[in-house]
Protein backbone atom coordinates (compact mmCIF):
# COMPACT_ATOMS: atom_id res chain seq x y z
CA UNK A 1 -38.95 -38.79 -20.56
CA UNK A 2 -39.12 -42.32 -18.55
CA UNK A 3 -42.67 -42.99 -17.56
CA UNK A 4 -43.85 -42.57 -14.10
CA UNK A 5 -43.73 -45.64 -11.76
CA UNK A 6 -45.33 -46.21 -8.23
CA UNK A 7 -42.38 -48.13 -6.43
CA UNK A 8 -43.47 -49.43 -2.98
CA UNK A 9 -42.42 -51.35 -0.20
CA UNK A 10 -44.04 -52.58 3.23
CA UNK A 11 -42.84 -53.88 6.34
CA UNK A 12 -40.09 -55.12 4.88
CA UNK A 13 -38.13 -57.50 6.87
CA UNK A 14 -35.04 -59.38 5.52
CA UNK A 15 -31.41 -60.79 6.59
CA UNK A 16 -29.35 -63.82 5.58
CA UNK A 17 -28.75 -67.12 7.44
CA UNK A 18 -31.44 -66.09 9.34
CA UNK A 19 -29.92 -63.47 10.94
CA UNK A 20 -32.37 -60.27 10.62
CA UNK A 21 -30.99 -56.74 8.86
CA UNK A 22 -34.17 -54.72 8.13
CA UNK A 23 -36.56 -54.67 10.55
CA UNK A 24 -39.73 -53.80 9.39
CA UNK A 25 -39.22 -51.57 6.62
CA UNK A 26 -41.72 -49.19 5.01
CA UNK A 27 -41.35 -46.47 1.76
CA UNK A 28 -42.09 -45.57 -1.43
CA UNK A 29 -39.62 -44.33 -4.27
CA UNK A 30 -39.91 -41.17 -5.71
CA UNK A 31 -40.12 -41.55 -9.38
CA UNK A 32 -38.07 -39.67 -12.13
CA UNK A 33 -35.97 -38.24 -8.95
CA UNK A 34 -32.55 -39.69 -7.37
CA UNK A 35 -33.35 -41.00 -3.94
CA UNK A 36 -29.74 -41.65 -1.81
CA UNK A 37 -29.87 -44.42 0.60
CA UNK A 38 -27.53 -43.48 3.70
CA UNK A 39 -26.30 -45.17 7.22
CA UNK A 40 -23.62 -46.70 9.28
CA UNK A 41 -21.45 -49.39 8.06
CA UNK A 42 -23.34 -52.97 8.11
CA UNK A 43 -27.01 -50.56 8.75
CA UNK A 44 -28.67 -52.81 5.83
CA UNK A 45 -28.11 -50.28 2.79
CA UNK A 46 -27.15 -53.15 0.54
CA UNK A 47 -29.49 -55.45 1.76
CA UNK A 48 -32.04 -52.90 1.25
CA UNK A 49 -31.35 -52.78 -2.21
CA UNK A 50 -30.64 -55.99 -3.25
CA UNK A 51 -34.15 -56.73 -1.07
CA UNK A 52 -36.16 -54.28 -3.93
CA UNK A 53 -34.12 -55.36 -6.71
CA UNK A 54 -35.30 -59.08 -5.95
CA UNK A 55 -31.51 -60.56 -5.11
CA UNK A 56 -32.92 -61.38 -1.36
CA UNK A 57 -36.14 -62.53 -0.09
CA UNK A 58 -37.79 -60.46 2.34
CA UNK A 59 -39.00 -63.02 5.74
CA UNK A 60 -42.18 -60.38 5.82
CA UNK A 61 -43.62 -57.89 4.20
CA UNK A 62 -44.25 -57.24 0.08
CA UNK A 63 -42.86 -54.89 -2.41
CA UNK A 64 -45.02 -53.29 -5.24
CA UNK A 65 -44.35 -51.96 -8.78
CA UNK A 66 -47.27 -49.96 -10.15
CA UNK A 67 -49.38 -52.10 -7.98
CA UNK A 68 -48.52 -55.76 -8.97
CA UNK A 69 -46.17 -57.80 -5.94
CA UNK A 70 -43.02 -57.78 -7.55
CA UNK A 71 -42.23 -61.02 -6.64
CA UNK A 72 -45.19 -62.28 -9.48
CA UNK A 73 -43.59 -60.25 -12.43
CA UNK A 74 -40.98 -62.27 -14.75
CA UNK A 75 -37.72 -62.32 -14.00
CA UNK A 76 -37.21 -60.25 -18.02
CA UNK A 77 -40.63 -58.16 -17.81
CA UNK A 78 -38.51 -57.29 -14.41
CA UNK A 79 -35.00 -56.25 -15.92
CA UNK A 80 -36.83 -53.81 -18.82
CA UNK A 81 -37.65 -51.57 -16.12
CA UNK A 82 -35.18 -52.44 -13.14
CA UNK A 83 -31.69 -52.43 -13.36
CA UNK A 84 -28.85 -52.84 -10.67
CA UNK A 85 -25.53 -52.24 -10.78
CA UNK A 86 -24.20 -54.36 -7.67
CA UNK A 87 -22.02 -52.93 -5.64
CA UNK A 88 -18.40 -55.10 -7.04
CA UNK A 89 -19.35 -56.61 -10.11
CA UNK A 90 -17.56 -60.07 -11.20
CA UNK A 91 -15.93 -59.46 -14.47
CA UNK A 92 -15.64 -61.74 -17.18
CA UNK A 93 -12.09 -62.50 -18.56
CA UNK A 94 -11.24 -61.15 -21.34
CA UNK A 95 -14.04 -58.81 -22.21
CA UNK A 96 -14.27 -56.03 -23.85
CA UNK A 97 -15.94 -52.92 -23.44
CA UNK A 98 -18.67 -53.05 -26.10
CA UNK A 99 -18.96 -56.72 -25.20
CA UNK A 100 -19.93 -56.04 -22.12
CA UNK A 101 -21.90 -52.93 -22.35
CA UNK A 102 -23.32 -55.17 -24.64
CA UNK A 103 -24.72 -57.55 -21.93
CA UNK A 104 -27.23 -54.83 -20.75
CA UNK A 105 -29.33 -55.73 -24.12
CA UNK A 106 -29.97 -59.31 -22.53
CA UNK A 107 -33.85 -58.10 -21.32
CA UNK A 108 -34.67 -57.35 -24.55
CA UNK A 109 -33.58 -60.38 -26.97
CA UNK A 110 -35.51 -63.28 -27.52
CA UNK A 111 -33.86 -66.87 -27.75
CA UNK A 112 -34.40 -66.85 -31.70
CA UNK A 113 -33.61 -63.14 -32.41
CA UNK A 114 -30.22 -61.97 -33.60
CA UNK A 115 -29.16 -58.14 -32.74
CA UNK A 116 -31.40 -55.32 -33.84
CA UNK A 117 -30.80 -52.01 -35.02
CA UNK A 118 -32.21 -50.58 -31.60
CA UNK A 119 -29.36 -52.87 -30.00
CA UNK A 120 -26.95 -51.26 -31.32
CA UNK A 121 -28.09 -48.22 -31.04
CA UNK A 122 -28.76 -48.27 -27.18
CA UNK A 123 -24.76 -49.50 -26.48
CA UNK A 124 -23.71 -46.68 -28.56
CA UNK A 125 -25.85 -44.19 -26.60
CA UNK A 126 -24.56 -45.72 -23.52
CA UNK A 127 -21.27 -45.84 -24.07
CA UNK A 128 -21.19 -42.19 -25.25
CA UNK A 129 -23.57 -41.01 -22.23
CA UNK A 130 -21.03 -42.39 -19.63
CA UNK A 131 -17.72 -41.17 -22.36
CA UNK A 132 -16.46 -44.40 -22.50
CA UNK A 133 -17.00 -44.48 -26.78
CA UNK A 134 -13.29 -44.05 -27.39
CA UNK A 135 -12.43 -47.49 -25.00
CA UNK A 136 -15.15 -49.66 -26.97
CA UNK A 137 -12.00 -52.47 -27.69
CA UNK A 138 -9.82 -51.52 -24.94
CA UNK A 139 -10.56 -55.12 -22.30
CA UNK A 140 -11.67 -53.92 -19.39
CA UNK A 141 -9.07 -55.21 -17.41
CA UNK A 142 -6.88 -52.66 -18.98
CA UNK A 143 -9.15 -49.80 -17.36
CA UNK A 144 -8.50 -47.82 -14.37
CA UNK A 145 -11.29 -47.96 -11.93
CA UNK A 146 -12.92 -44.57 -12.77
CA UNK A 147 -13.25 -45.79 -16.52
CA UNK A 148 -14.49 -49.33 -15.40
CA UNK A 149 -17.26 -48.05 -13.25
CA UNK A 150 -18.31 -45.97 -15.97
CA UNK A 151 -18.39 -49.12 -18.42
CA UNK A 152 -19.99 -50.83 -15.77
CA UNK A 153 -22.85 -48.11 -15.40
CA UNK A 154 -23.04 -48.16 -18.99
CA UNK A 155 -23.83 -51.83 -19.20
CA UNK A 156 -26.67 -50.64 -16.99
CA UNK A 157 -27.96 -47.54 -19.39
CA UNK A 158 -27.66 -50.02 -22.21
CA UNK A 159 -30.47 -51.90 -20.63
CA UNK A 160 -32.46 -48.75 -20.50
CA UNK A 161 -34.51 -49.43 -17.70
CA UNK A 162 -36.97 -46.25 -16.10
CA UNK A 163 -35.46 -47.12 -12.50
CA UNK A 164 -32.04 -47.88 -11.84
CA UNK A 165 -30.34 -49.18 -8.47
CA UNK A 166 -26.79 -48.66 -7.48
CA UNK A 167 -24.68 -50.10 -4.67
CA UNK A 168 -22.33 -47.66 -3.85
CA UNK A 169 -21.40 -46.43 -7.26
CA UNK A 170 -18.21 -44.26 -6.07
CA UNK A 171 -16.51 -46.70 -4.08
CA UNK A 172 -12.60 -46.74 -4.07
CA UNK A 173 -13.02 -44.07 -6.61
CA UNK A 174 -10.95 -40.97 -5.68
CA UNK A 175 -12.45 -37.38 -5.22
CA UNK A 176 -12.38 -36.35 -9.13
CA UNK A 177 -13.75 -39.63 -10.32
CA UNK A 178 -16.80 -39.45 -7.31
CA UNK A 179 -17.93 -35.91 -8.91
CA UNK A 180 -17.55 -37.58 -12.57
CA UNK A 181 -19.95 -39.99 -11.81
CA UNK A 182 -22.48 -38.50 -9.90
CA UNK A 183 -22.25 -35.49 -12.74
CA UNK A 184 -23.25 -38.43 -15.10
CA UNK A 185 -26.05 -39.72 -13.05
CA UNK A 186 -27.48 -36.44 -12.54
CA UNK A 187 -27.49 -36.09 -16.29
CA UNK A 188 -29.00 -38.91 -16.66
CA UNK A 189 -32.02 -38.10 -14.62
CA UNK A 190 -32.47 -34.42 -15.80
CA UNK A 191 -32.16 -35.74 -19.57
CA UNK A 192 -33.93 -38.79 -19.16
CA UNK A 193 -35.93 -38.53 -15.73
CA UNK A 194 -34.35 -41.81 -14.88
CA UNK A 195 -35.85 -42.72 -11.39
CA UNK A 196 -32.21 -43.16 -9.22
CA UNK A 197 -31.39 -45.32 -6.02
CA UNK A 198 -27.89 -45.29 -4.70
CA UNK A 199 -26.35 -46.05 -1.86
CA UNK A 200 -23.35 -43.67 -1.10
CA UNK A 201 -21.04 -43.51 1.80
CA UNK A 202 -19.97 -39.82 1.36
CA UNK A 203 -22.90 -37.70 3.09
CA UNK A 204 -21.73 -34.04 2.07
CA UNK A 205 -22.12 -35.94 -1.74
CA UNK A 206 -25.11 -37.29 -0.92
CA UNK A 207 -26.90 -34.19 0.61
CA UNK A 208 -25.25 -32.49 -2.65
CA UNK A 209 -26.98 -34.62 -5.39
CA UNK A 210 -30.09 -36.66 -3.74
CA UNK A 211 -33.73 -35.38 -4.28
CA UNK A 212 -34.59 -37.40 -1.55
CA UNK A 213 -32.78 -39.40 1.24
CA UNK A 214 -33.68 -42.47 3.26
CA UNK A 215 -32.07 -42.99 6.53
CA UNK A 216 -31.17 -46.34 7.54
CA UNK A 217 -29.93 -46.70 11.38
CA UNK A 218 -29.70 -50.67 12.88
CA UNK A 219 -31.73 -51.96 10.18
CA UNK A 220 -34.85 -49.24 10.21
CA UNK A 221 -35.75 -46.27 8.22
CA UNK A 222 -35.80 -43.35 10.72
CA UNK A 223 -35.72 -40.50 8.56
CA UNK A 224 -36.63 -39.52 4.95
CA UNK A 225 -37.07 -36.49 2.87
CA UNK A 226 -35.51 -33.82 1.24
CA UNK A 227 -31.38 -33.50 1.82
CA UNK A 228 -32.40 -29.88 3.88
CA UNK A 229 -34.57 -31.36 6.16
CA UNK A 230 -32.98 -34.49 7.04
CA UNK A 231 -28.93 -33.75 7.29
CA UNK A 232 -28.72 -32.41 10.62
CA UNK A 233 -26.24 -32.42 13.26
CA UNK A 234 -28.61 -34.33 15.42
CA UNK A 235 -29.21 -36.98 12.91
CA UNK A 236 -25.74 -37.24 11.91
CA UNK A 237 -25.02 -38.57 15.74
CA UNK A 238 -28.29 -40.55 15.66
CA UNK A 239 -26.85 -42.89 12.60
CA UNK A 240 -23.03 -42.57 13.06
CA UNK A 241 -22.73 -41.39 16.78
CA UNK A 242 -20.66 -38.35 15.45
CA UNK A 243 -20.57 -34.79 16.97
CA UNK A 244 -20.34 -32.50 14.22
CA UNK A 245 -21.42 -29.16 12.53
CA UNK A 246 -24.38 -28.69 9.57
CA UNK A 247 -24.04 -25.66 7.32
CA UNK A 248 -24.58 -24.63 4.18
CA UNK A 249 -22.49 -25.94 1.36
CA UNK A 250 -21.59 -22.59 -0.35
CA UNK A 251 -21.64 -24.35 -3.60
CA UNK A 252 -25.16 -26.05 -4.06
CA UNK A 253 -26.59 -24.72 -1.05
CA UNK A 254 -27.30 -28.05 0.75
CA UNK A 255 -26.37 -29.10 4.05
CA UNK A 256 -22.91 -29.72 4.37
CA UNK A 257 -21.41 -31.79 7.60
CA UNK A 258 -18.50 -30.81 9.26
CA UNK A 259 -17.04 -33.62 11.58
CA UNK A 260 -15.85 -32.18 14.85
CA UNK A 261 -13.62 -34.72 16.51
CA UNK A 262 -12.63 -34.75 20.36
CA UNK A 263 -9.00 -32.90 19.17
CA UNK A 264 -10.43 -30.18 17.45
CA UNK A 265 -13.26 -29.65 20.68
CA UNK A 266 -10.07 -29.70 23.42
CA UNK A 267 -8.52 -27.15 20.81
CA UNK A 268 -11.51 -24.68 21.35
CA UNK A 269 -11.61 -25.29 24.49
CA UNK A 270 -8.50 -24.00 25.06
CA UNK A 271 -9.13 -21.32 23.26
CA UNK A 272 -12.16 -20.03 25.25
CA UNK A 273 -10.45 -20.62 28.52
């Protein structure tokens, strides 16, 4: 199992071009558990992430691993035990997929050493962990997006950091693909008790998968917790100004939101009159 870290940021504030996104900013990451970060279109989700994965500066405020500012550790002490998988990855042309699976060993080479045996054996677990084995020459232009995301998440295993950060893993991905991944992210957690971060767009998948959630409305965190006791029909019109309907998902028992749309309203309406 991954070792236990104490993940913290405070007062975070941050933007670009000096416009401000998070506005003062304060949690803590549960460790060995997947946390779900979740909120409006242009909320600061991303910039959240990228802010505690050390791709922005915060303006204010500090961020913490096991006690030492992260901001002091090096940049490859850093990537052994962080790794982010942004949210559209450039890809290099030409490559294939054990090449760049490959690329997640960077952390862990010195400029005079050659591949080890652990190397290679840390792509190989990757690849097979996220079933992408079979497609180790295929170039991953060639791949459809379900198998490239999975390549690209494997690039990430391969690093084998104990926290990992992704920026909206299922993105563009159609229903079947979404489950796939988040399947293989749970299983990496419960095999591994790799401390997860996403950020999804799909709350129903969210509430379905997350140990814990962080709620991001207008650049501040206004709720957190457990999926049951923060999806709720009165938070769901807080962050996306929707009117809708929290019940029970009758698969995994967590809350499951039901959209309920001014047609559908005039339509009972109706009914009752």
């Amino acid at each position: 199992m991954k070792p236990t870290h104490h993940f913290q940021a405070e007062h975070l504030v941050a933007g670009y071009d000096q416009k401000k996104v998070l506005n003062d900013i304060s949690l803590e990451i549960p460790s060995n558990k997947i946390s779900v970060i979740i909120g409006a279109n242009a909320c600061g989700k991303s910039t959240l992430l990228k802010t505690m994965a050390r791709l922005i500066k915060p303006t204010s405020g500090g961020i913490t691993l096991d006690g030492q500012s992260l901001d002091r550790i090096p940049s490859k002490q850093l990537a052994r035990v962080l790794g982010l998988l942004p949210q559209s990855p450039i890809v290099p042309e030409g490559i294939t997929v054990s090449d760049l699976v490959g690329r997640g060993r960077f952390p862990h080479q010195s400029m005079f050493s050659g591949w080890s045996k652990k190397d290679y054996e840390a792509v190989a677990e990757a690849m097979e962990i996220m079933n992408v084995t079979e497609l180790a020459n295929h170039h991953i232009d060639e791949l459809s997006g379900g198998q490239r995301q999975r390549v690209w998440i494997a690039m990430a295993l391969a690093q084998q950091t104990d926290i990992l950060f992704l920026d909206e893993p299922t993105t563009f991905l159609d229903i079947t693909y979404q489950v796939e991944i988040l399947d293989l992210l749970t299983d990496l957690n419960e095999k591994y008790g790799t401390t997860i971060v996403m950020v999804l767009h799909d709350i129903n998948l969210s509430a379905r998968y997350a140990d814990h959630i962080f709620a991001l409305r207008q650049g501040e965190l206004i709720s957190e917790g457990a999926p049951s006791d923060v999806i709720t029909s009165e938070l769901i019109h807080d962050i996306f100004g929707l009117h809708s309907t929290v019940i029970e998902d009758p698969v995994s028992g967590s809350p499951s939101v039901i959209p309920i749309g001014r047609h559908h309203v005039r339509q009972k309406e109706a009914v009752w009159s």
